[in-house]
PDB file of N, CA and C in Angstrom:
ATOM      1  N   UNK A   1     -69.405  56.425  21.802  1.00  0.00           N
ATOM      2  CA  UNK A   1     -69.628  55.002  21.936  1.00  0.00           C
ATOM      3  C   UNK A   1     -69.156  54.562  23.321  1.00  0.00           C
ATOM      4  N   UNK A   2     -70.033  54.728  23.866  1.00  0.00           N
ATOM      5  CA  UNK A   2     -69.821  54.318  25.499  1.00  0.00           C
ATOM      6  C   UNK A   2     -69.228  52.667  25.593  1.00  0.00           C
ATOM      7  N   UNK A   3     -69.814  51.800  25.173  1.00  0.00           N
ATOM      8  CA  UNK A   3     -69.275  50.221  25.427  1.00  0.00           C
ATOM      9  C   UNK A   3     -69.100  49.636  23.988  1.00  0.00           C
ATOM     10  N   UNK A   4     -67.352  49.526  24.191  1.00  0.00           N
ATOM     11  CA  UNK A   4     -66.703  48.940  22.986  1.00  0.00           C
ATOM     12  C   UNK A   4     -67.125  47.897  22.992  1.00  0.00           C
ATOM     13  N   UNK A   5     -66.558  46.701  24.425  1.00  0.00           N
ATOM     14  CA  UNK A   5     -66.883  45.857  24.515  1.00  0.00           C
ATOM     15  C   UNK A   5     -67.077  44.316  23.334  1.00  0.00           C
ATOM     16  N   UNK A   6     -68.076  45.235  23.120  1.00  0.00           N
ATOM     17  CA  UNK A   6     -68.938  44.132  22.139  1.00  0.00           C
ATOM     18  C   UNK A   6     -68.384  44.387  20.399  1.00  0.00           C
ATOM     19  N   UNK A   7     -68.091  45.504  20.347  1.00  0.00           N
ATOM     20  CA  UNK A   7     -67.529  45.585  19.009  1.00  0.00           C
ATOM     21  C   UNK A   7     -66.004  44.789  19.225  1.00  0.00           C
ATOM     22  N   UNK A   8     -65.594  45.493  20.398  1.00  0.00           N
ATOM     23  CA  UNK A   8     -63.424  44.612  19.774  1.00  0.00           C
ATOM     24  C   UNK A   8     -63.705  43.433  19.858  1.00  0.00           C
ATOM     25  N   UNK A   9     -64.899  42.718  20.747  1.00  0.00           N
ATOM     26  CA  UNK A   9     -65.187  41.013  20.697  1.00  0.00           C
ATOM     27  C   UNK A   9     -64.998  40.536  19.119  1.00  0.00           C
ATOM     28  N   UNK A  10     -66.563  41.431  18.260  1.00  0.00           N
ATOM     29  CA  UNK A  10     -66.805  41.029  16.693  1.00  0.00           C
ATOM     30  C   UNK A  10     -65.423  41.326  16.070  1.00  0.00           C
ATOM     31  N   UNK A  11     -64.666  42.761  16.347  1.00  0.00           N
ATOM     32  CA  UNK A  11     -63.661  43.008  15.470  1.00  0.00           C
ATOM     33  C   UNK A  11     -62.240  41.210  15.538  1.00  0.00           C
ATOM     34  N   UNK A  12     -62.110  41.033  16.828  1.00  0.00           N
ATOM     35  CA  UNK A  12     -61.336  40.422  17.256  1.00  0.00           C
ATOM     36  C   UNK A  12     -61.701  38.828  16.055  1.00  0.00           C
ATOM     37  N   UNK A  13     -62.821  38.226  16.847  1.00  0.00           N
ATOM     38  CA  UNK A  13     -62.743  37.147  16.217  1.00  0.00           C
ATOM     39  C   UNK A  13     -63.293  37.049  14.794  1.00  0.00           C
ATOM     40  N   UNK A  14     -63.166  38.498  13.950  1.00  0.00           N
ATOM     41  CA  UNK A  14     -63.338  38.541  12.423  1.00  0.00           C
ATOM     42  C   UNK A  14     -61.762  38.437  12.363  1.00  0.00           C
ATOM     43  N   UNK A  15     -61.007  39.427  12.777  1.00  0.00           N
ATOM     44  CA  UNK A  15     -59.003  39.121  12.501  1.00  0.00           C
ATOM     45  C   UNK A  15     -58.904  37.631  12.645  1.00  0.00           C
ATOM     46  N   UNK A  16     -59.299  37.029  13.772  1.00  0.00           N
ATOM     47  CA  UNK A  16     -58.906  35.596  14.009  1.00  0.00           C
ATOM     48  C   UNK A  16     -59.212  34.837  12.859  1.00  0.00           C
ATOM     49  N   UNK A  17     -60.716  34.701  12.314  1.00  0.00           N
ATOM     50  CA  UNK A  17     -60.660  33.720  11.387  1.00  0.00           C
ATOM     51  C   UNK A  17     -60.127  34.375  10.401  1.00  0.00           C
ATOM     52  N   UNK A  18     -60.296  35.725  10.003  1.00  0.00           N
ATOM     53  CA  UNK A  18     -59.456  35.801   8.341  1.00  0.00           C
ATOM     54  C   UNK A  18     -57.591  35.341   8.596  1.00  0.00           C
ATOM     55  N   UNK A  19     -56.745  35.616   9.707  1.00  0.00           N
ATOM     56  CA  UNK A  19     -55.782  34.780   9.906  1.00  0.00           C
ATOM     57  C   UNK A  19     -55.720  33.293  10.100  1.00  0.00           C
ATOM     58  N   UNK A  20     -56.876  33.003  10.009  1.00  0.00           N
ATOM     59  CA  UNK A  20     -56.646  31.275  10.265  1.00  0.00           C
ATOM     60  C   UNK A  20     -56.947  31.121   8.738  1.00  0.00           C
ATOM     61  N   UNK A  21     -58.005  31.745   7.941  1.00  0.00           N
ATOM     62  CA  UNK A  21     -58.128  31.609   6.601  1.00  0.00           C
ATOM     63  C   UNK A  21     -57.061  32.022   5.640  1.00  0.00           C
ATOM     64  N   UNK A  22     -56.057  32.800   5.775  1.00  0.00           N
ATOM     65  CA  UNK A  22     -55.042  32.878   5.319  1.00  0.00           C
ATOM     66  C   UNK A  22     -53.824  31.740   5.972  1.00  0.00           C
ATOM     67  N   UNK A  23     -53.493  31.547   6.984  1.00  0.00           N
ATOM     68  CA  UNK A  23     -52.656  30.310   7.355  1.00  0.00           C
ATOM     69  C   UNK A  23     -53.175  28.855   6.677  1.00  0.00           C
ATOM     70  N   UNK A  24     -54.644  28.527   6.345  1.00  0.00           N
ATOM     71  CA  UNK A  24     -54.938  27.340   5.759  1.00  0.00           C
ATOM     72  C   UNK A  24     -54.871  27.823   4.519  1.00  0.00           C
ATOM     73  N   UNK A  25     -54.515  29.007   3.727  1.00  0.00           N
ATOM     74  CA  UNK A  25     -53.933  28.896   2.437  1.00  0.00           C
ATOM     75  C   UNK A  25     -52.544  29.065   2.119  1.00  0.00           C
ATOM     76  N   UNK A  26     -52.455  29.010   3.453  1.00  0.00           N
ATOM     77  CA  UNK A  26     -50.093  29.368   3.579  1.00  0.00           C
ATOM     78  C   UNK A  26     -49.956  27.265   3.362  1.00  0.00           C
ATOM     79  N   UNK A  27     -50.614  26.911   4.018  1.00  0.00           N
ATOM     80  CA  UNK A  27     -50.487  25.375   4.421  1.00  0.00           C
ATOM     81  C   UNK A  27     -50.994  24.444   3.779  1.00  0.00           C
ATOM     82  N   UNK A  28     -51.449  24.749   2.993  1.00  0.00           N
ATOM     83  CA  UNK A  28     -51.849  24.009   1.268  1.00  0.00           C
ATOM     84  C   UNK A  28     -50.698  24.308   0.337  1.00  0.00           C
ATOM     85  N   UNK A  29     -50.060  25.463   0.539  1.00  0.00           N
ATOM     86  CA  UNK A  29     -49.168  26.144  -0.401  1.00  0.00           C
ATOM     87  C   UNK A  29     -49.555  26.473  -1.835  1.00  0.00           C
ATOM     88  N   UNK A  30     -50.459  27.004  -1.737  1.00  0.00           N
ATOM     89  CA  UNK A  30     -50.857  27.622  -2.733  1.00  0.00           C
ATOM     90  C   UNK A  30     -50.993  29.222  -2.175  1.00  0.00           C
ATOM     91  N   UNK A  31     -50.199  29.849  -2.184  1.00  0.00           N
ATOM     92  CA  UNK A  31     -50.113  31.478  -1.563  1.00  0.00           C
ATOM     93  C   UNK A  31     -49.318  32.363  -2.408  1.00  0.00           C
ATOM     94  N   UNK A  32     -49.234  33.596  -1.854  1.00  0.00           N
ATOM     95  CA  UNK A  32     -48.623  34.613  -2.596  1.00  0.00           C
ATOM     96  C   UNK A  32     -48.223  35.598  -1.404  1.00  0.00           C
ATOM     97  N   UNK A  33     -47.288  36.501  -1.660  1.00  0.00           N
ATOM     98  CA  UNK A  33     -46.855  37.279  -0.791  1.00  0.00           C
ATOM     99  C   UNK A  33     -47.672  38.144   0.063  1.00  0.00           C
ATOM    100  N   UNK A  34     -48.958  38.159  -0.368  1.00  0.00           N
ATOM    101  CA  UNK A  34     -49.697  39.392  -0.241  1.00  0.00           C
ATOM    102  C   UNK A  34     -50.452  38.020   1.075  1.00  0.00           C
ATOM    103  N   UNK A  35     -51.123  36.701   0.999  1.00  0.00           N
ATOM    104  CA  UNK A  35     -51.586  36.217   1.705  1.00  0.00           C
ATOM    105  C   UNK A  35     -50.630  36.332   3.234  1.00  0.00           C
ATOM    106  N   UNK A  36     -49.528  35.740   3.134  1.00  0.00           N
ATOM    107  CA  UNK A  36     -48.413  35.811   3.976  1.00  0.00           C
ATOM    108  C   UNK A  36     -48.581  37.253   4.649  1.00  0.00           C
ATOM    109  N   UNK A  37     -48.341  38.574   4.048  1.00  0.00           N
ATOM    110  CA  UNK A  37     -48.277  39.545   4.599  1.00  0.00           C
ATOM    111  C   UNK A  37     -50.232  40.236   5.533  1.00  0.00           C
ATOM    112  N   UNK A  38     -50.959  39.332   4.929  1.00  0.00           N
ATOM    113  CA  UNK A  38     -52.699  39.734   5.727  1.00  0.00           C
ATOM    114  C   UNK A  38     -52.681  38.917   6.510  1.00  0.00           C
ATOM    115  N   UNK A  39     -51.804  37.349   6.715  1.00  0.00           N
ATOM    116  CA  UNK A  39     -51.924  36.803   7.672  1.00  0.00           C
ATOM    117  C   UNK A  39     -51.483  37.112   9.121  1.00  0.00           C
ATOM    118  N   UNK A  40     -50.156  37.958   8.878  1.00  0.00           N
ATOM    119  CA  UNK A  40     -49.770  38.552  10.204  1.00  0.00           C
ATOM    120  C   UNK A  40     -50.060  39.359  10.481  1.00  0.00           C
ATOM    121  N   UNK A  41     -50.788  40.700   9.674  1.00  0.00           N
ATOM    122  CA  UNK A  41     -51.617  41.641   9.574  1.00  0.00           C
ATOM    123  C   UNK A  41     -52.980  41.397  10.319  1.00  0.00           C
ATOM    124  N   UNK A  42     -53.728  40.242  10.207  1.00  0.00           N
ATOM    125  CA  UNK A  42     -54.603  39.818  10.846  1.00  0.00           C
ATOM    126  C   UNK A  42     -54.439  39.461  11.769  1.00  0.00           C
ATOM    127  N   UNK A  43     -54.002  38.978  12.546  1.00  0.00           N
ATOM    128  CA  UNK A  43     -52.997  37.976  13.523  1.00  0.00           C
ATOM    129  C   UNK A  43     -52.713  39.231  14.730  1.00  0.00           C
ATOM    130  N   UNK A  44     -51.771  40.144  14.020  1.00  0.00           N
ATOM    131  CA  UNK A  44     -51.204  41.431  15.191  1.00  0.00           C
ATOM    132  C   UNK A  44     -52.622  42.068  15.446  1.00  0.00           C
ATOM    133  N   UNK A  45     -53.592  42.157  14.515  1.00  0.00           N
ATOM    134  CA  UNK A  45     -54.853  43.390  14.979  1.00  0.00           C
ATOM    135  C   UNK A  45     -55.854  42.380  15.709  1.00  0.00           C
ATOM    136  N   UNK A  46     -55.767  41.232  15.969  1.00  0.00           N
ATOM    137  CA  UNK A  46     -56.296  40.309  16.361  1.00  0.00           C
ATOM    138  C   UNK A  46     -55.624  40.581  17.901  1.00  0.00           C
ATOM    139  N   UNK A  47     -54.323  40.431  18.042  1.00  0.00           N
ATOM    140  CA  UNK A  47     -54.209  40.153  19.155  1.00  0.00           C
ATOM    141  C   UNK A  47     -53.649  41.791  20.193  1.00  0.00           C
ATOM    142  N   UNK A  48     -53.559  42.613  19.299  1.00  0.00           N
ATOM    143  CA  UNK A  48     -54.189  44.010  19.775  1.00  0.00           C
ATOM    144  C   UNK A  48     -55.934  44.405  20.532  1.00  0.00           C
ATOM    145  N   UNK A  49     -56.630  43.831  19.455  1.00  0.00           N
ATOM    146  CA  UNK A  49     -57.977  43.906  20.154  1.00  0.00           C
ATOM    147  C   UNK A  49     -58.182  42.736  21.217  1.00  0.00           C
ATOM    148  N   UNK A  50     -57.760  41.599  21.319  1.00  0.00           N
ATOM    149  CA  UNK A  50     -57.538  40.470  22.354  1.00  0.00           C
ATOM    150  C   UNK A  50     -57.023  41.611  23.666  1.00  0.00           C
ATOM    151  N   UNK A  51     -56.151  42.206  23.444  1.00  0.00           N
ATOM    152  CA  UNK A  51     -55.500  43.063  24.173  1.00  0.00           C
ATOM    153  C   UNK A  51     -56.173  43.805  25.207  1.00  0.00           C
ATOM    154  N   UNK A  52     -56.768  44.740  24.509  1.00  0.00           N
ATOM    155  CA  UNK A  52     -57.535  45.873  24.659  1.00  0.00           C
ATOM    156  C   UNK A  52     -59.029  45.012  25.715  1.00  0.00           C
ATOM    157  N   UNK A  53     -59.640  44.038  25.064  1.00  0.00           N
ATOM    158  CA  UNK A  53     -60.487  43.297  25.871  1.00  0.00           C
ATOM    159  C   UNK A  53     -59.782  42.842  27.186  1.00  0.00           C
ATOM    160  N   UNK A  54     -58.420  42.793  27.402  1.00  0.00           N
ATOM    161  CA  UNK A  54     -58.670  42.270  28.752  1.00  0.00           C
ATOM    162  C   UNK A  54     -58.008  42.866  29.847  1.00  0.00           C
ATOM    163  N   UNK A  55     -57.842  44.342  28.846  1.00  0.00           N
ATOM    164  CA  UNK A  55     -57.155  45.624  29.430  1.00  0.00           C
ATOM    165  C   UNK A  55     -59.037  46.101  29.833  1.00  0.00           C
ATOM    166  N   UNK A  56     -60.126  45.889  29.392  1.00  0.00           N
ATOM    167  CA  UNK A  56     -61.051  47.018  29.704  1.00  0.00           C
ATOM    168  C   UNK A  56     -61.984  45.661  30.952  1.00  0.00           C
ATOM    169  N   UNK A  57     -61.545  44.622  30.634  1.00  0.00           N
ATOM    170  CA  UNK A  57     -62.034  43.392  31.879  1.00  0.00           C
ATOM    171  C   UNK A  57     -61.090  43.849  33.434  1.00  0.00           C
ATOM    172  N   UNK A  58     -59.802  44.280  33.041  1.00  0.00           N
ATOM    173  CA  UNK A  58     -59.180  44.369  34.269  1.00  0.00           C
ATOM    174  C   UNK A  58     -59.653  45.750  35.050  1.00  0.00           C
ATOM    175  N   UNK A  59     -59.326  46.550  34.198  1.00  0.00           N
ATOM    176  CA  UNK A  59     -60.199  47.940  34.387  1.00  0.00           C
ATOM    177  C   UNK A  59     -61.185  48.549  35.019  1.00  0.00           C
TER     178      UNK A  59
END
């Protein structure tokens, strides 16, 4: 797979909204441990692939 590119873009802003979709169910308070724990789960692989995009822009 020659050009990630375009995939860590899709991967990236799929982590982003499922962490924003888990934070708007932390902030209703209606959650469970398991939401709490995919939200930062989403969140870190989110901003790993954020990462990686502007490690392969500088590059």
């Amino acid at each position: 797979m020659k050009n990630r590119k375009t995939y860590r873009l899709v991967v990236m802003v799929a982590c982003f909204l499922f962490a924003g979709l888990n934070l708007l169910k932390i902030i209703q308070g209606a959650y469970t441990t398991i939401d709490v724990f995919l939200f930062v789960t989403f969140l870190l692989f989110g901003g790993i692939y954020a990462y990686l995009l502007r490690k392969d822009r500088q590059g």
